[in-house]
C-alpha atoms as a PDB file:
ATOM      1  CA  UNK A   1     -15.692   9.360 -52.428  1.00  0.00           C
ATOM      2  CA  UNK A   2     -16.464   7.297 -49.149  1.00  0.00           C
ATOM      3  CA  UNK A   3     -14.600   4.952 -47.380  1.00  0.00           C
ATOM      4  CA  UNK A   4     -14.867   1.456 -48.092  1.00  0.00           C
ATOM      5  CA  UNK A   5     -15.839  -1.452 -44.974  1.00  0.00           C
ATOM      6  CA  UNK A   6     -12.030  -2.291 -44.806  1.00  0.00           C
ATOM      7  CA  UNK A   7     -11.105   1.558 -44.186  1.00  0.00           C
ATOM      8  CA  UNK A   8     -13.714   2.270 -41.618  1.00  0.00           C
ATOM      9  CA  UNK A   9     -12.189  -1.166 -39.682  1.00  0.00           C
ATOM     10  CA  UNK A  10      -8.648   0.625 -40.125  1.00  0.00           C
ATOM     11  CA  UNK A  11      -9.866   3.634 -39.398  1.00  0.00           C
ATOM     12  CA  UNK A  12     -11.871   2.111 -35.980  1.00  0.00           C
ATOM     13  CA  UNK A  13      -8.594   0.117 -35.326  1.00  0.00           C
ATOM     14  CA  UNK A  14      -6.475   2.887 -35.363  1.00  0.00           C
ATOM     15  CA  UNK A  15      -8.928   5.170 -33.646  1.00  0.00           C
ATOM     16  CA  UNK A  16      -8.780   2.448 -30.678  1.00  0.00           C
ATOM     17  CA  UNK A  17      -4.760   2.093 -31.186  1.00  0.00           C
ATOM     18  CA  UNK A  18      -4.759   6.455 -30.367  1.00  0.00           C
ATOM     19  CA  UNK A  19      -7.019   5.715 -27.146  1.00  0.00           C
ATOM     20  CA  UNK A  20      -4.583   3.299 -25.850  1.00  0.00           C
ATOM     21  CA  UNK A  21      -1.979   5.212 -26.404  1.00  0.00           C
ATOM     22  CA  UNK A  22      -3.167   8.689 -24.593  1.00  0.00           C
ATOM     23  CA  UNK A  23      -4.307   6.961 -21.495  1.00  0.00           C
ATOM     24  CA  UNK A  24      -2.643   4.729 -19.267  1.00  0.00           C
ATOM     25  CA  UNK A  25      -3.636   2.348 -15.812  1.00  0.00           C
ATOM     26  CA  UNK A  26      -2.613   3.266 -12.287  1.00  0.00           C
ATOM     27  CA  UNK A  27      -2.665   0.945  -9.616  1.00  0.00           C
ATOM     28  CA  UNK A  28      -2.602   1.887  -6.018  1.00  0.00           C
ATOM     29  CA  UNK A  29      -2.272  -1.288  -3.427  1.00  0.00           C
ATOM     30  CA  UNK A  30      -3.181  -0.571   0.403  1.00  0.00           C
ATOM     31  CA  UNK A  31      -1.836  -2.737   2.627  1.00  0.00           C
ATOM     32  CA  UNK A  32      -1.951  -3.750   6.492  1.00  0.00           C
ATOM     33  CA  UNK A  33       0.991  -4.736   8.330  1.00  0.00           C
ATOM     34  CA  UNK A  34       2.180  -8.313   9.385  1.00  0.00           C
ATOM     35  CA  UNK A  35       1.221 -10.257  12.575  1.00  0.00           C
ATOM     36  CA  UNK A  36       1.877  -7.639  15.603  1.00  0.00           C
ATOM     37  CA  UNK A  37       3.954  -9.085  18.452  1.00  0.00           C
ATOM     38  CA  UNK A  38       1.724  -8.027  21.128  1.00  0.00           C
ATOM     39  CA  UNK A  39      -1.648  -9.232  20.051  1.00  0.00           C
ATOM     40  CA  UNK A  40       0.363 -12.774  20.903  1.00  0.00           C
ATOM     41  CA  UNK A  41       2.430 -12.178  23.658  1.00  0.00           C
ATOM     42  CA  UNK A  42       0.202  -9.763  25.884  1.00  0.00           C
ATOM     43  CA  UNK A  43       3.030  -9.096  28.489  1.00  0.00           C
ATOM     44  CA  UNK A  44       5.309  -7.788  26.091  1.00  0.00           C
ATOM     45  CA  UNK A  45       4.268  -4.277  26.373  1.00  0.00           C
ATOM     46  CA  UNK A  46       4.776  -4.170  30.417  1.00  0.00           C
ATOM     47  CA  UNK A  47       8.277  -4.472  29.453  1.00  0.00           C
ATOM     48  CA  UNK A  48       9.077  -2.334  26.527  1.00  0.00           C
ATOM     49  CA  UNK A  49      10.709   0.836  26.130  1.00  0.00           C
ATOM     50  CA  UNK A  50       8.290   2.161  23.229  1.00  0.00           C
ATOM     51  CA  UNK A  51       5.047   0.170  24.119  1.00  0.00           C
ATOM     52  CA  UNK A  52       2.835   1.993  21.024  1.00  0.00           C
ATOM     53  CA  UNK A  53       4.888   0.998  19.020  1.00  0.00           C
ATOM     54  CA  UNK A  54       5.408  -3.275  18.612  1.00  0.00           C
ATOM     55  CA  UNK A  55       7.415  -5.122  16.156  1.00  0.00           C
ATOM     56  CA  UNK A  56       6.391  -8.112  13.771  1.00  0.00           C
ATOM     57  CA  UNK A  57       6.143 -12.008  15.245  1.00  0.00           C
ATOM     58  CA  UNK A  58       7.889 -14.447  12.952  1.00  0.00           C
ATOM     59  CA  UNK A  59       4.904 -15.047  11.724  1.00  0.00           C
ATOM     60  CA  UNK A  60       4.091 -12.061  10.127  1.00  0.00           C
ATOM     61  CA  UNK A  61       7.600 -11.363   8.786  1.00  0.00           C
ATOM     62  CA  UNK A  62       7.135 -14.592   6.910  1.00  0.00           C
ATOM     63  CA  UNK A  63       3.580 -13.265   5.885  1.00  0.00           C
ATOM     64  CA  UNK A  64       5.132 -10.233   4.409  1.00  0.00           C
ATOM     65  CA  UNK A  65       7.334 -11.575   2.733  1.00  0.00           C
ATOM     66  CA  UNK A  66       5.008 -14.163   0.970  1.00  0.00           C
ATOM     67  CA  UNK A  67       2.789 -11.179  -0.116  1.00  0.00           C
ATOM     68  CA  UNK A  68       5.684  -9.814  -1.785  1.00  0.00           C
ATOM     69  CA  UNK A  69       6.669 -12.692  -3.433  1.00  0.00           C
ATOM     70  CA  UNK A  70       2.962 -12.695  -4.858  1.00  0.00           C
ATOM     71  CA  UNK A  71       3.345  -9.742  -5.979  1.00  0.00           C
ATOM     72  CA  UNK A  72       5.950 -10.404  -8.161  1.00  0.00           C
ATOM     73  CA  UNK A  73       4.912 -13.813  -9.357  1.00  0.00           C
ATOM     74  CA  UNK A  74       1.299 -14.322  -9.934  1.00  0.00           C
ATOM     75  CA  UNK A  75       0.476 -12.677 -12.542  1.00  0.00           C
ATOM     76  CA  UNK A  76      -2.674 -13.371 -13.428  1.00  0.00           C
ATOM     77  CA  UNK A  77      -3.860 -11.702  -9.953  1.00  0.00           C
ATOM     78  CA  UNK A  78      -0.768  -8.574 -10.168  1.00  0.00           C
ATOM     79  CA  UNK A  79      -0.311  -7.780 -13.795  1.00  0.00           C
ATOM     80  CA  UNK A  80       1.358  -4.664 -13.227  1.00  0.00           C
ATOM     81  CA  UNK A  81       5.066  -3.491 -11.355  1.00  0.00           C
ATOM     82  CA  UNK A  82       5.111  -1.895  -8.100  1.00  0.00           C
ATOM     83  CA  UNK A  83       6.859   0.295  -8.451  1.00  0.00           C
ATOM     84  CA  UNK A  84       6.972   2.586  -5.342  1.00  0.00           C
ATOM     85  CA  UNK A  85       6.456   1.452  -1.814  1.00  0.00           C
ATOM     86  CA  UNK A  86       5.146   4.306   0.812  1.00  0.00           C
ATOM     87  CA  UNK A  87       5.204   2.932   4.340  1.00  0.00           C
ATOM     88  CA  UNK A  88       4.065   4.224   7.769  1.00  0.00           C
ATOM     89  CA  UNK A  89       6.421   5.248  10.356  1.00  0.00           C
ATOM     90  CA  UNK A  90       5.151   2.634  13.145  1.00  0.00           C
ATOM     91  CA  UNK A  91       7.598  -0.014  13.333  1.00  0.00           C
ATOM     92  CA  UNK A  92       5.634  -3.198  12.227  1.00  0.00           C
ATOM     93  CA  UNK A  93       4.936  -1.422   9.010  1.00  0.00           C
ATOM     94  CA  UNK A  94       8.331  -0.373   8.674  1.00  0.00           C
ATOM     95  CA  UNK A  95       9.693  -4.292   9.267  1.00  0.00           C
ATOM     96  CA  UNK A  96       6.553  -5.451   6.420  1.00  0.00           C
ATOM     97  CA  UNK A  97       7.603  -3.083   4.185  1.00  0.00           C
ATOM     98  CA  UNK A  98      11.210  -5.076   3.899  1.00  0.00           C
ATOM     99  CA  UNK A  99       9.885  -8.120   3.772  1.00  0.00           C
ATOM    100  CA  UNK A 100       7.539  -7.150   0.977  1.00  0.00           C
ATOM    101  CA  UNK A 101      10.474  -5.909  -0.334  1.00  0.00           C
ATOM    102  CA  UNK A 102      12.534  -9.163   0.226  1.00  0.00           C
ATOM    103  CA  UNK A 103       9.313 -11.084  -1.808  1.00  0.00           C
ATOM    104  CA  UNK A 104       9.005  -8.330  -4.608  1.00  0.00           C
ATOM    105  CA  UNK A 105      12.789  -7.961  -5.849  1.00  0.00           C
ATOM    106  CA  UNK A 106      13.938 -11.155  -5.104  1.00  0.00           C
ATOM    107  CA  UNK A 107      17.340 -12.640  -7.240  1.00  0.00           C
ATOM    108  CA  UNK A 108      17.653 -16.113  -6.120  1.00  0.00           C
ATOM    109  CA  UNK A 109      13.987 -17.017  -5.082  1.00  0.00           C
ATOM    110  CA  UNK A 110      13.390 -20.351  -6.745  1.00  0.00           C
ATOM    111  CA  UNK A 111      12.052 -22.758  -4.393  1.00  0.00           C
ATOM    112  CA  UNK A 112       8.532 -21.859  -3.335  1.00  0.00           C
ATOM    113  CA  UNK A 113       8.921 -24.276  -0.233  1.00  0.00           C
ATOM    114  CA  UNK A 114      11.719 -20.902   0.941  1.00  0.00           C
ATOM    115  CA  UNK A 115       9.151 -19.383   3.514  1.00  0.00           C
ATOM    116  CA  UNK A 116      11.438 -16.859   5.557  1.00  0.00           C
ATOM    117  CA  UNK A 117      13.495 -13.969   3.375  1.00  0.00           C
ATOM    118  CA  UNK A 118      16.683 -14.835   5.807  1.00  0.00           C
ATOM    119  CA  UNK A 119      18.666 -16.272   2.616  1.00  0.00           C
ATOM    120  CA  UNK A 120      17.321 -14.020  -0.019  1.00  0.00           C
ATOM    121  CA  UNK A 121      19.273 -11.315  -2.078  1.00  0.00           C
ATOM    122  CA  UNK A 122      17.341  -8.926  -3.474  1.00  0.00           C
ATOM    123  CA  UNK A 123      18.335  -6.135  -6.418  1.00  0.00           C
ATOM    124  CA  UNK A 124      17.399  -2.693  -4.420  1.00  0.00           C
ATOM    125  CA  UNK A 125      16.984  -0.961  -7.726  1.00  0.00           C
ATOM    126  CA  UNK A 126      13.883  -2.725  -8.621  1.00  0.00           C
ATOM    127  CA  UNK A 127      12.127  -0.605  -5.861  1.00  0.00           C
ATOM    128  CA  UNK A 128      12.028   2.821  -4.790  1.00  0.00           C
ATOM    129  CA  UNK A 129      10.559   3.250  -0.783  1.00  0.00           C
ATOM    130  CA  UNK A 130      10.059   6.020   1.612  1.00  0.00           C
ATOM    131  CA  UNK A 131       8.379   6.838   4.849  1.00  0.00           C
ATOM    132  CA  UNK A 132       5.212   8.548   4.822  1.00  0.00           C
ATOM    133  CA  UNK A 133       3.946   9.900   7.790  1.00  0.00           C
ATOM    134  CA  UNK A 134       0.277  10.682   6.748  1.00  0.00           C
ATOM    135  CA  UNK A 135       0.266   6.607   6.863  1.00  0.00           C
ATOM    136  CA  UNK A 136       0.307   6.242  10.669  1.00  0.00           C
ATOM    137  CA  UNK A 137      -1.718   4.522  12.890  1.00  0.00           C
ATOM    138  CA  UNK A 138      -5.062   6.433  13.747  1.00  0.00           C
ATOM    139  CA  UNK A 139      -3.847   8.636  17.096  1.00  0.00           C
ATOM    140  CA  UNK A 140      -6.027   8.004  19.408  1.00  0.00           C
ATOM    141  CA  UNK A 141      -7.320   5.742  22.051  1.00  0.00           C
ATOM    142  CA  UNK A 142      -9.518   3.307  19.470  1.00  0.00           C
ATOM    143  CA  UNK A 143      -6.577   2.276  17.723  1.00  0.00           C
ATOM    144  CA  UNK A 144      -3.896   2.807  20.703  1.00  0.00           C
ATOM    145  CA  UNK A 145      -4.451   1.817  24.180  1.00  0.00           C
ATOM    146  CA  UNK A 146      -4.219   4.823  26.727  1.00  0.00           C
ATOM    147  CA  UNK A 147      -1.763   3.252  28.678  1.00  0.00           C
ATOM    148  CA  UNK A 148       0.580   2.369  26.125  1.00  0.00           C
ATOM    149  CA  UNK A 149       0.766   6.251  24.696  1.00  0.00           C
ATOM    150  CA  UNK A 150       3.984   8.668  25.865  1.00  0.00           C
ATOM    151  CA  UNK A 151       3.159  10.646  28.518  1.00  0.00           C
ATOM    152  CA  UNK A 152       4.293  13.924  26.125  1.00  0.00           C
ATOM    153  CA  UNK A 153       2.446  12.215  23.175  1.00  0.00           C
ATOM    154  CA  UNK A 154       5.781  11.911  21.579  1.00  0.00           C
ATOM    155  CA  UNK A 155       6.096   9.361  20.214  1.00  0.00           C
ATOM    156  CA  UNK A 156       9.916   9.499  18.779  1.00  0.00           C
ATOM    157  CA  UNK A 157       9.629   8.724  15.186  1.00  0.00           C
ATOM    158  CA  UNK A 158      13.458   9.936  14.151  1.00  0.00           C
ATOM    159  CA  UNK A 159      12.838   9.355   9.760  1.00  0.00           C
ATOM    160  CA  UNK A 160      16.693   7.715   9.756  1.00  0.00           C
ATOM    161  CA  UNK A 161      16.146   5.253  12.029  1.00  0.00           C
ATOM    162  CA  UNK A 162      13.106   4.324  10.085  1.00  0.00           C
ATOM    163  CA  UNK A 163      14.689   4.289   7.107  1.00  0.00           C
ATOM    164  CA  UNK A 164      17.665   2.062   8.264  1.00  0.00           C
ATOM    165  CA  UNK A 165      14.779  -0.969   8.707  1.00  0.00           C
ATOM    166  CA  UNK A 166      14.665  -0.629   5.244  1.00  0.00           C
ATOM    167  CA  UNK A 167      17.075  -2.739   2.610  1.00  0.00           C
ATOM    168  CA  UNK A 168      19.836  -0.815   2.116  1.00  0.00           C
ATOM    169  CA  UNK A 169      19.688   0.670  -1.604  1.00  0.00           C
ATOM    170  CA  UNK A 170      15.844   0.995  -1.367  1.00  0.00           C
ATOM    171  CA  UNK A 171      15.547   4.411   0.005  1.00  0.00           C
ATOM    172  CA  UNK A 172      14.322   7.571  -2.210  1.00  0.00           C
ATOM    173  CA  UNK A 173      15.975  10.451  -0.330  1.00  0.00           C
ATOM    174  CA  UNK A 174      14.358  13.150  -3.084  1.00  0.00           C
ATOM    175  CA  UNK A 175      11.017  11.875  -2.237  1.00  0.00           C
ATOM    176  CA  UNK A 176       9.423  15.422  -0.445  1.00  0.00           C
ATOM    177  CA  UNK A 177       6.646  14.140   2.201  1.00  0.00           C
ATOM    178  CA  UNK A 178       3.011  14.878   2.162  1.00  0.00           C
ATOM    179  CA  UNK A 179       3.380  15.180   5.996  1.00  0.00           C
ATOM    180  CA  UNK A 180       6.245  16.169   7.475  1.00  0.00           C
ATOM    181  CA  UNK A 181       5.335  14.411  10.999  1.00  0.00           C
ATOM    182  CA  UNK A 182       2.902  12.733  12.433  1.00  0.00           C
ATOM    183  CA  UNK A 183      -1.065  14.130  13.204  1.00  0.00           C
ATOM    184  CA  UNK A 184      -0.970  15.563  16.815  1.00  0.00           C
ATOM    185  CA  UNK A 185      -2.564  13.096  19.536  1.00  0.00           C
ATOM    186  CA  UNK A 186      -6.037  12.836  20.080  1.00  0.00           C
ATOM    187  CA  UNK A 187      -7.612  13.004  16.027  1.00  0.00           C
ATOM    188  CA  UNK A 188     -11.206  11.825  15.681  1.00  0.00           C
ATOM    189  CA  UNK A 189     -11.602   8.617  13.834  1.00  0.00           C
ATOM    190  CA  UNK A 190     -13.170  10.552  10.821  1.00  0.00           C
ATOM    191  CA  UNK A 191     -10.398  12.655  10.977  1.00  0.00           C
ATOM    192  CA  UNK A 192      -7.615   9.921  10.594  1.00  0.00           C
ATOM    193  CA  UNK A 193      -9.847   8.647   7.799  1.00  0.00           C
ATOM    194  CA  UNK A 194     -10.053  12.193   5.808  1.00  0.00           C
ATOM    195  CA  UNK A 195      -6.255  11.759   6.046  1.00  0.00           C
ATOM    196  CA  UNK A 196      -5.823   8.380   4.585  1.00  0.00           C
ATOM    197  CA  UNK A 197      -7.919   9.727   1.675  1.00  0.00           C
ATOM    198  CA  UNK A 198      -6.176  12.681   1.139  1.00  0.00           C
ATOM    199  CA  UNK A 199      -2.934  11.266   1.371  1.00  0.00           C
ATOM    200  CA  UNK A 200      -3.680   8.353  -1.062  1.00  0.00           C
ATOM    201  CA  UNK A 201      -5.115  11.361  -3.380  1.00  0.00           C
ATOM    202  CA  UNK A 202      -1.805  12.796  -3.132  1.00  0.00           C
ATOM    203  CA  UNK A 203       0.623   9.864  -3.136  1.00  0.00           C
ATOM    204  CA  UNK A 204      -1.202   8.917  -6.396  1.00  0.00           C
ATOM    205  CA  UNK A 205      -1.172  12.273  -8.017  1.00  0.00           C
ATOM    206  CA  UNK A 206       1.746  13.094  -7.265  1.00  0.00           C
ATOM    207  CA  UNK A 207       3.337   9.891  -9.125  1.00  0.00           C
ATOM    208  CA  UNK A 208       0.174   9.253 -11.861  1.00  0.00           C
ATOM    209  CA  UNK A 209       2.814   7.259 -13.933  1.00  0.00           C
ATOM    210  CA  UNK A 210       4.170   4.767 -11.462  1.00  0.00           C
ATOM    211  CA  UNK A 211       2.026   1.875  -9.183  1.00  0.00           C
ATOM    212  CA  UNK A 212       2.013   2.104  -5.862  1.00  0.00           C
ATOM    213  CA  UNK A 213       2.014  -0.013  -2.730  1.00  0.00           C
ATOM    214  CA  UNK A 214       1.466   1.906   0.736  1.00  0.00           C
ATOM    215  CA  UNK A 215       2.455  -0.321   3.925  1.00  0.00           C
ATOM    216  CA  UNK A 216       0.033   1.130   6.207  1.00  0.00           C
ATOM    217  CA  UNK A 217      -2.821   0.423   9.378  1.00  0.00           C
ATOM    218  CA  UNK A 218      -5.976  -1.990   8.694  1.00  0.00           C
ATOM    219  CA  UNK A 219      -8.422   1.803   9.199  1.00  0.00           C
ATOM    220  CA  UNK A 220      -6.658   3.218   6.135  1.00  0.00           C
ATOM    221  CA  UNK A 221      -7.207  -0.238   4.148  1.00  0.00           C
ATOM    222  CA  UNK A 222     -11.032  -0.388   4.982  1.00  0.00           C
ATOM    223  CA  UNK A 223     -11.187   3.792   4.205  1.00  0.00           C
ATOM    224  CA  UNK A 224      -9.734   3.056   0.955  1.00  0.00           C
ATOM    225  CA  UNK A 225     -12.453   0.628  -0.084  1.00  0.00           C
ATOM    226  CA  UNK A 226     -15.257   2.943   1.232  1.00  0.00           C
ATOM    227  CA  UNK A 227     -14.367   6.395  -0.070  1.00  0.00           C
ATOM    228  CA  UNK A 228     -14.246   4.506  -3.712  1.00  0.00           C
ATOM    229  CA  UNK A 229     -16.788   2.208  -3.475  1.00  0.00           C
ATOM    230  CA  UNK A 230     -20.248   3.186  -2.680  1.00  0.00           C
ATOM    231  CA  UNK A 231     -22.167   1.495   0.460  1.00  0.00           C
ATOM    232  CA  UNK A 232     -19.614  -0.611   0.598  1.00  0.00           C
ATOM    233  CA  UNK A 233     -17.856  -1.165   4.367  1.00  0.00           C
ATOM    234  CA  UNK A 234     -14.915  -3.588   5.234  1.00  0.00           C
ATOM    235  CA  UNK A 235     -15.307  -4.712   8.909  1.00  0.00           C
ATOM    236  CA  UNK A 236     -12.128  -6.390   9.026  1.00  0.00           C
ATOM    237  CA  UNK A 237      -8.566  -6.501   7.717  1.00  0.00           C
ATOM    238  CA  UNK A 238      -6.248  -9.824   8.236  1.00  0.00           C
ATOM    239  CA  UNK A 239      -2.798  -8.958   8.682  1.00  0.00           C
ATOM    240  CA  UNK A 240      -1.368  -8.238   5.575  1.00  0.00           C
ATOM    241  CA  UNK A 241      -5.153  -7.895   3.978  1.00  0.00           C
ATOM    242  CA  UNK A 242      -5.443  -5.401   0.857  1.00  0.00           C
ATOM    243  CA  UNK A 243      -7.285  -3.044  -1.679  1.00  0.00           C
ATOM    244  CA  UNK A 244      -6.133  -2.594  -5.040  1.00  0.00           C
ATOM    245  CA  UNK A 245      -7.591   0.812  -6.397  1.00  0.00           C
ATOM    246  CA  UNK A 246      -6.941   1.807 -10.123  1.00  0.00           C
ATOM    247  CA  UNK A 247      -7.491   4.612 -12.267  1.00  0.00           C
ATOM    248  CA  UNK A 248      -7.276   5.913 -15.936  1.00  0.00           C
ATOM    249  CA  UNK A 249      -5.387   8.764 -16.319  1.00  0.00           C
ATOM    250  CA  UNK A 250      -4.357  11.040 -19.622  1.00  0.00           C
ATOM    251  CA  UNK A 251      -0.996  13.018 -19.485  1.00  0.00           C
ATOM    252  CA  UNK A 252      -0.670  16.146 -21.158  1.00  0.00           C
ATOM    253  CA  UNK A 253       1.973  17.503 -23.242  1.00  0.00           C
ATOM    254  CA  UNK A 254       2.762  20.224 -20.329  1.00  0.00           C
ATOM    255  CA  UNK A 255       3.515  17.313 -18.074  1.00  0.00           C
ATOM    256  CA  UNK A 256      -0.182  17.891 -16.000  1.00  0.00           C
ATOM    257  CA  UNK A 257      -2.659  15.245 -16.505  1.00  0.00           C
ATOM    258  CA  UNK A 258      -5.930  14.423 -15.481  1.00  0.00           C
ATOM    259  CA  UNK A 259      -7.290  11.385 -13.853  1.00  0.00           C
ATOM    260  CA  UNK A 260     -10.338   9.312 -13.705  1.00  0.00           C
ATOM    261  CA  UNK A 261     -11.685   8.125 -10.616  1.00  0.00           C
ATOM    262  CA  UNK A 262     -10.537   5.408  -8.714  1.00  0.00           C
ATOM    263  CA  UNK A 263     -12.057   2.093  -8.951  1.00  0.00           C
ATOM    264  CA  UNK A 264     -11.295  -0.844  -6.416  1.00  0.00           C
ATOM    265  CA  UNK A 265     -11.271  -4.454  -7.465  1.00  0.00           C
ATOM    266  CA  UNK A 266     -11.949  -7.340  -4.988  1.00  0.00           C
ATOM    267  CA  UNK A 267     -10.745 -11.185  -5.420  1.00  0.00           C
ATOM    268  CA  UNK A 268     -13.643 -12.282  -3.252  1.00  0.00           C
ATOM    269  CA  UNK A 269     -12.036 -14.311  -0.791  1.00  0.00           C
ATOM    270  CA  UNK A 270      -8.280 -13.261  -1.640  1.00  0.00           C
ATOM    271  CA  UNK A 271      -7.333  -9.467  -0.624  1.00  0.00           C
ATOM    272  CA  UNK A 272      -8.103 -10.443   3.196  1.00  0.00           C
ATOM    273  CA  UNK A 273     -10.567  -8.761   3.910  1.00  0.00           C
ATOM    274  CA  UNK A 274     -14.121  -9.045   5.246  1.00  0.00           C
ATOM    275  CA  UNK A 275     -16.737  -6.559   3.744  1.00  0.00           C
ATOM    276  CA  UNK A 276     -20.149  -5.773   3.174  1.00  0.00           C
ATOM    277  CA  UNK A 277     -22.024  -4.078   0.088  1.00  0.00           C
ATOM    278  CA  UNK A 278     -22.232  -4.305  -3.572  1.00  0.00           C
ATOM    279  CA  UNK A 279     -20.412  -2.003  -5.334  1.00  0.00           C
ATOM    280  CA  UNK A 280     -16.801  -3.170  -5.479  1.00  0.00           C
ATOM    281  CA  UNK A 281     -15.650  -5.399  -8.845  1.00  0.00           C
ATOM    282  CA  UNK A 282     -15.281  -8.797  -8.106  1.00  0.00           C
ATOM    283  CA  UNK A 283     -12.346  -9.788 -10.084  1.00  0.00           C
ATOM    284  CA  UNK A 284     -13.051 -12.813 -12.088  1.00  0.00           C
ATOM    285  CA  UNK A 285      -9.239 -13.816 -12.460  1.00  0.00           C
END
């Protein structure tokens, strides 16, 4: 005996329901760092001890943390948790990570006038965050001046004193890195862009089930929206500018899954950054 209409609709309903419930959305944000102190005060560097390597202005620690705060309350634009934050070694990353953090897992953040984290508490458990080298800054002399580098191209990244800019109950010492210290001096430009692929590739993999945010330079932002979409090119990042890259992916019962490609989703006008080509989705929201 067949099924009647009202079965195949169950059936169809149900059928959908199973979908749903095999697959599930990842999320992958990439972000560029805050305002840099010495693209605004362009004696700073004659004076500093680590000259590659500048802090945030005010400026863009109040930027940061504003973009974490979005990220936590518009919803309509971010309807999904970070969940983990991967950030680049170089210090202004470091200090826009904590901000972000600041904005995202805010207690007491009720008045939207509040521009400057200085007052806020924050619940560190809402957050995991660790330093990932294979984040840096491209090493060589288009993204660092020549002058500015350390004579022994070391330049001194020590992982605990990175970690202490971060808020205190944030850090996720089991994390294992993907690199264990930074690309030698002197990579080609493609190079430093293979690695931002294959270490968003990994980063993602490696945590399918969790969303991501990775604190990084404006050449891995603008890599991230050309590996995924086609003949598409951003020529500029504003601080703080960002991708959002998602993916389906299906776990198995053996704890492997398998993953569909990433896709990267634009609010024209809102991620900060300035592209050209066709084949990213305009979000409509």
């Amino acid at each position: 005996m067949g099924q009647s209409d009202g079965d195949r609709v169950q059936q169809q309903q149900q059928d959908v329901q199973l979908q749903k419930d095999e697959h599930s959305q990842q999320h992958v944000v990439v972000m560029r760092h805050g305002d840099r102190l010495d693209n605004f005060e362009p004696l700073w560097a004659s004076k500093a001890s680590r000259p590659w390597d500048p802090p945030l202005t005010q400026d863009g620690k109040d930027r940061a943390f504003a973009r974490g705060r979005k990220f936590r309350t518009d919803r309509n634009r971010f309807h999904f948790p970070i969940d983990r934050i991967f950030v680049s070694p170089f210090l202004r990353c470091l200090q826009t990570a904590a901000e972000v953090v600041h904005g995202l897992c805010a207690v007491n953040d009720d008045d939207p006038s509040v521009l400057s984290s200085a007052d806020i508490t924050i619940d560190p458990s809402k957050i995991k965050v660790a330093v990932e080298y294979g984040l840096c800054e491209m090493l060589n002399t288009i993204a660092i001046r020549a002058e500015m580098v350390p004579k022994d191209y070391d330049f001194g990244f020590d992982i605990s004193k990175c970690e202490a800019i971060l808020p205190a109950g944030t850090i996720d010492h089991s994390v294992e890195p993907i690199y264990t210290e930074v690309p030698q001096w002197g990579e080609s430009t493609l190079d430093a862009r293979n690695r931002y692929v294959s270490v968003i590739k990994a980063l993602a993999d490696k945590y399918p089930s969790e969303n991501l945010l990775l604190v990084t330079h404006g050449e891995a932002v603008g890599t991230s929206v050309s590996t995924y979409a086609e003949n598409t090119q951003v020529s500029a990042a504003d601080y703080c500018g960002y991708s959002h890259l998602s993916r389906t992916f299906f776990p198995a019962e053996d704890q492997s899954f398998t993953a569909g490609a990433f896709q990267v989703h634009i609010k024209d006008g809102e991620n900060g950054l300035t592209y050209f080509g066709s084949s990213v989705e305009l979000d409509s929201t």
